[in-house]
Protein backbone atom coordinates (compact mmCIF):
# COMPACT_ATOMS: atom_id res chain seq x y z
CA UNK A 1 32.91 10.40 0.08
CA UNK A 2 29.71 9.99 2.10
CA UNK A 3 29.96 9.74 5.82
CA UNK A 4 28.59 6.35 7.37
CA UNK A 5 25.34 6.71 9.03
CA UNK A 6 25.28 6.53 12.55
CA UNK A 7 22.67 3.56 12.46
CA UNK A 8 25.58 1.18 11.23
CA UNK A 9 27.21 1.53 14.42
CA UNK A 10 24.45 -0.21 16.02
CA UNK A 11 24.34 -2.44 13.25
CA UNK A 12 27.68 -3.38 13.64
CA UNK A 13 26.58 -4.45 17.32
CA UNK A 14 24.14 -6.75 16.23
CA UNK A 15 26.10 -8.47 13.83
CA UNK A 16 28.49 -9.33 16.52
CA UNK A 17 25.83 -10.63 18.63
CA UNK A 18 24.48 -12.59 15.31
CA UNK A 19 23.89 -16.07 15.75
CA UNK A 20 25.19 -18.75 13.18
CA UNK A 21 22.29 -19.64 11.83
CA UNK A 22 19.61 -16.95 10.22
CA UNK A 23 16.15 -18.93 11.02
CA UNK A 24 15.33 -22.66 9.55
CA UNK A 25 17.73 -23.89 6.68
CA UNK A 26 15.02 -24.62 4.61
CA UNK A 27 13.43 -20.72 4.73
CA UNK A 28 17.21 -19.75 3.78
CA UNK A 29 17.35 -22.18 0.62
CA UNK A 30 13.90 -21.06 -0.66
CA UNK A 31 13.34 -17.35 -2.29
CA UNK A 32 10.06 -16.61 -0.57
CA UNK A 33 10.31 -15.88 3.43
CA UNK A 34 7.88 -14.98 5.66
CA UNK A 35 7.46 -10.93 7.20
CA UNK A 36 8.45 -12.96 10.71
CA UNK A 37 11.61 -14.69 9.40
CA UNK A 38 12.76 -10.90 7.98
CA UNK A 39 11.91 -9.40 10.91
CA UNK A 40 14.31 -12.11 12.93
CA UNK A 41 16.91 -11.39 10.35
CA UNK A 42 16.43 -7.44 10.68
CA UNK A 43 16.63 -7.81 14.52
CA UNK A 44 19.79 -10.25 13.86
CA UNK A 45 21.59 -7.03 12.17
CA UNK A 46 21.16 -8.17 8.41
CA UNK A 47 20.43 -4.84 6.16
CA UNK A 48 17.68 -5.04 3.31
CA UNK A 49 19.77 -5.92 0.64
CA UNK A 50 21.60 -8.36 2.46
CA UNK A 51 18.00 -10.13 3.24
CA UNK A 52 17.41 -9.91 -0.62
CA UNK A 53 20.61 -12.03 -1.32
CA UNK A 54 20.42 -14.73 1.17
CA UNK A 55 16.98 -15.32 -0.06
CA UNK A 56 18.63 -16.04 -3.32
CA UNK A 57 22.34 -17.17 -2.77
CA UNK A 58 21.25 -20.68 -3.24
CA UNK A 59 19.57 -19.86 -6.87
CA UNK A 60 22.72 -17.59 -7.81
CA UNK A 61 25.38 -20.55 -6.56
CA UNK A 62 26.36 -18.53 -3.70
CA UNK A 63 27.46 -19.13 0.16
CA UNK A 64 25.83 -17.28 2.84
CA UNK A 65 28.85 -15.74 2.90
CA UNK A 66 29.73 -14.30 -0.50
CA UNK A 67 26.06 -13.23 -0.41
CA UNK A 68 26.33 -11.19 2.45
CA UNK A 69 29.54 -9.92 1.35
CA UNK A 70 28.43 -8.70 -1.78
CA UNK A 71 25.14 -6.80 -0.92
CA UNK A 72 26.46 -5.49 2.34
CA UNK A 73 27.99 -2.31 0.82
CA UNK A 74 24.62 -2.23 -1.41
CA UNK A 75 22.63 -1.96 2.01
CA UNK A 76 24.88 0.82 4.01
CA UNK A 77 24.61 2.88 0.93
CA UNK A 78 21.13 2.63 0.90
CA UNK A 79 20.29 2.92 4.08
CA UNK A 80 22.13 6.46 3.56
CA UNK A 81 18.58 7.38 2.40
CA UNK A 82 18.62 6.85 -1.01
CA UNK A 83 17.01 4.27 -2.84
CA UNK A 84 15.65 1.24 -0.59
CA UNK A 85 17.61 -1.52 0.02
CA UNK A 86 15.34 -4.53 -0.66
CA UNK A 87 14.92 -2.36 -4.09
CA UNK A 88 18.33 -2.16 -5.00
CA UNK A 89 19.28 -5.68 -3.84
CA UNK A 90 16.11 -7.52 -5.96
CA UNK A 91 17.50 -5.48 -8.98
CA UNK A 92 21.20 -7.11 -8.45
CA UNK A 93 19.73 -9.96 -7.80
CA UNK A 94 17.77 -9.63 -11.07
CA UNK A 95 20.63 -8.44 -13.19
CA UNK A 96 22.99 -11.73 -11.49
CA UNK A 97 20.11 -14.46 -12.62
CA UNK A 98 19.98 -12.56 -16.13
CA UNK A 99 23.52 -11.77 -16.72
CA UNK A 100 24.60 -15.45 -18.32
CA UNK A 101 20.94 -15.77 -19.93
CA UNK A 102 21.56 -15.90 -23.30
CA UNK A 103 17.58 -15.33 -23.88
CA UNK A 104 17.31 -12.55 -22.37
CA UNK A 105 18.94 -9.24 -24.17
CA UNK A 106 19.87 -6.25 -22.49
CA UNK A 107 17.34 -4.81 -23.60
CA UNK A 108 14.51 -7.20 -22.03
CA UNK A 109 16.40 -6.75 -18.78
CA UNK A 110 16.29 -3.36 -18.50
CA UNK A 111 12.37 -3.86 -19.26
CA UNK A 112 12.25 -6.21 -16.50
CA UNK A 113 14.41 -3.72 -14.21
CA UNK A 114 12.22 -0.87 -15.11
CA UNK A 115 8.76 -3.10 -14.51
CA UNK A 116 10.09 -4.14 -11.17
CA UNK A 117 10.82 -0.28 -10.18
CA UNK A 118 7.76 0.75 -11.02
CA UNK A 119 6.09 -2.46 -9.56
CA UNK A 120 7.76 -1.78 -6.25
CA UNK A 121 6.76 1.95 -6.23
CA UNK A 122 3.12 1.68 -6.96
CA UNK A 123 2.73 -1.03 -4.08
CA UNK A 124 5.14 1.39 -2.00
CA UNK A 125 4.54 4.75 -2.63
CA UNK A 126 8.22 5.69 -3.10
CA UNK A 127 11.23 3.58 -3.87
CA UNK A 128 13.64 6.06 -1.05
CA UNK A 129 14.39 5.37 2.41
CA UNK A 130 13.35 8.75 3.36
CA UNK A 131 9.90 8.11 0.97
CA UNK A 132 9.47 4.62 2.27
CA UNK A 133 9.84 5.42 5.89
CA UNK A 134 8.88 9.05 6.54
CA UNK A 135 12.44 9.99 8.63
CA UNK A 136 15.54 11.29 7.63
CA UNK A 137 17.61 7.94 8.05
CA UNK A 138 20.89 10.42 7.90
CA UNK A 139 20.06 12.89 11.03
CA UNK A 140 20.26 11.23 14.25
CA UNK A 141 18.29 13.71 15.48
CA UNK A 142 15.22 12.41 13.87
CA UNK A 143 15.63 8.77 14.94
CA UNK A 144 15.80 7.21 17.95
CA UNK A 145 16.51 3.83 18.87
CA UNK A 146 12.61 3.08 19.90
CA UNK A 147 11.55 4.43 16.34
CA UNK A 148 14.59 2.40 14.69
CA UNK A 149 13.38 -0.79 16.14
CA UNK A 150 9.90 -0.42 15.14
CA UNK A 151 10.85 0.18 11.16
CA UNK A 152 13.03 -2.39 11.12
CA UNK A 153 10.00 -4.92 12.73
CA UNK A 154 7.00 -3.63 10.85
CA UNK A 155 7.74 -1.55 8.25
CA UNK A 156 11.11 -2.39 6.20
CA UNK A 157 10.24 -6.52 6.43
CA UNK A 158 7.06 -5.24 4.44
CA UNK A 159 9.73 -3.27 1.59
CA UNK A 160 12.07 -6.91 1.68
CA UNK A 161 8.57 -8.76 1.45
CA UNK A 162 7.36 -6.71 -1.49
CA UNK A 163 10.56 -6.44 -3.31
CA UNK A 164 11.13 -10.60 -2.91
CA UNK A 165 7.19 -11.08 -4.01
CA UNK A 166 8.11 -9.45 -7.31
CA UNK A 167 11.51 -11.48 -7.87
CA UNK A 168 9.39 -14.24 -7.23
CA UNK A 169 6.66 -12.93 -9.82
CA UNK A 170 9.61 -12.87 -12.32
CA UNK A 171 10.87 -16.05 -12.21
CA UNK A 172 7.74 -17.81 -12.93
């Protein structure tokens, strides 16, 4: 079993200091948000993946809630150092508004899957934490609090933005 990362701690902070709402209703019920509105859900304590779902839960028929339940344990693996968040979360997200499709074979999903992947690496550079973000995300040593709170302002909204841009791509 994998040891939680030390960041989650200070997550865990911030999502006790959340506030109820996320930013405007209407930037919640629509996939596309803007690098600000992540950042102000980063900053709220919201992980990549969970971003990624509230984006969509009105599209997949889900609460706020269930949404956040569900791709919570997606982001504090992730954020372990492995593959990024907003990655992992847009290809759940994927797999949830293709599951029930009956035009779309398994087969033509895992095209989709793989085109995203290799979508979100080209644009990226890397599709890992560590890759993505240049720091060990596991060592406290190699992360402070200053350095935390500028990845999770500039660069991860960027990852979230990319990974949502291609979802977005998808579906039309």
């Amino acid at each position: 079993m994998q040891e939680r990362c030390f960041l989650f701690d200070i997550w865990d902070v911030r999502k006790q200091n959340r506030s109820e709402s996320l930013s405007v209703k209407s930037e919640r019920s629509r996939p596309m948000l803007t690098k600000e509105a992540i950042q102000n859900q980063f900053l709220s304590g919201y992980n990549c993946t969970q971003i990624i779902f509230l984006a969509y839960a009105e599209k997949l028929g889900l609460t706020e809630e269930k949404a956040l339940e569900l791709a919570d344990e997606l982001g504090n693996g992730t954020f372990r150092g492995g593959t990024c968040g907003a990655l992992d979360g847009a290809i759940a997200v994927m797999k949830l508004l293709y599951e029930e499709d009956p035009s779309v074979s398994d087969k033509a999903l895992e095209e989709k899957i793989s085109a995203l992947k290799k979508a979100f690496c080209e644009e990226n550079g890397d599709d890992t934490c560590k890759g993505l973000l240049g720091v060990d995300l596991t060592n406290p040593q190699d992360l402070d609090l200053s350095l935390l709170e500028e990845l999770l302002k500039e660069r991860c909204p960027a990852f979230v933005l990319s990974a949502l841009t291609f979802l977005e791509k998808e579906q039309n």
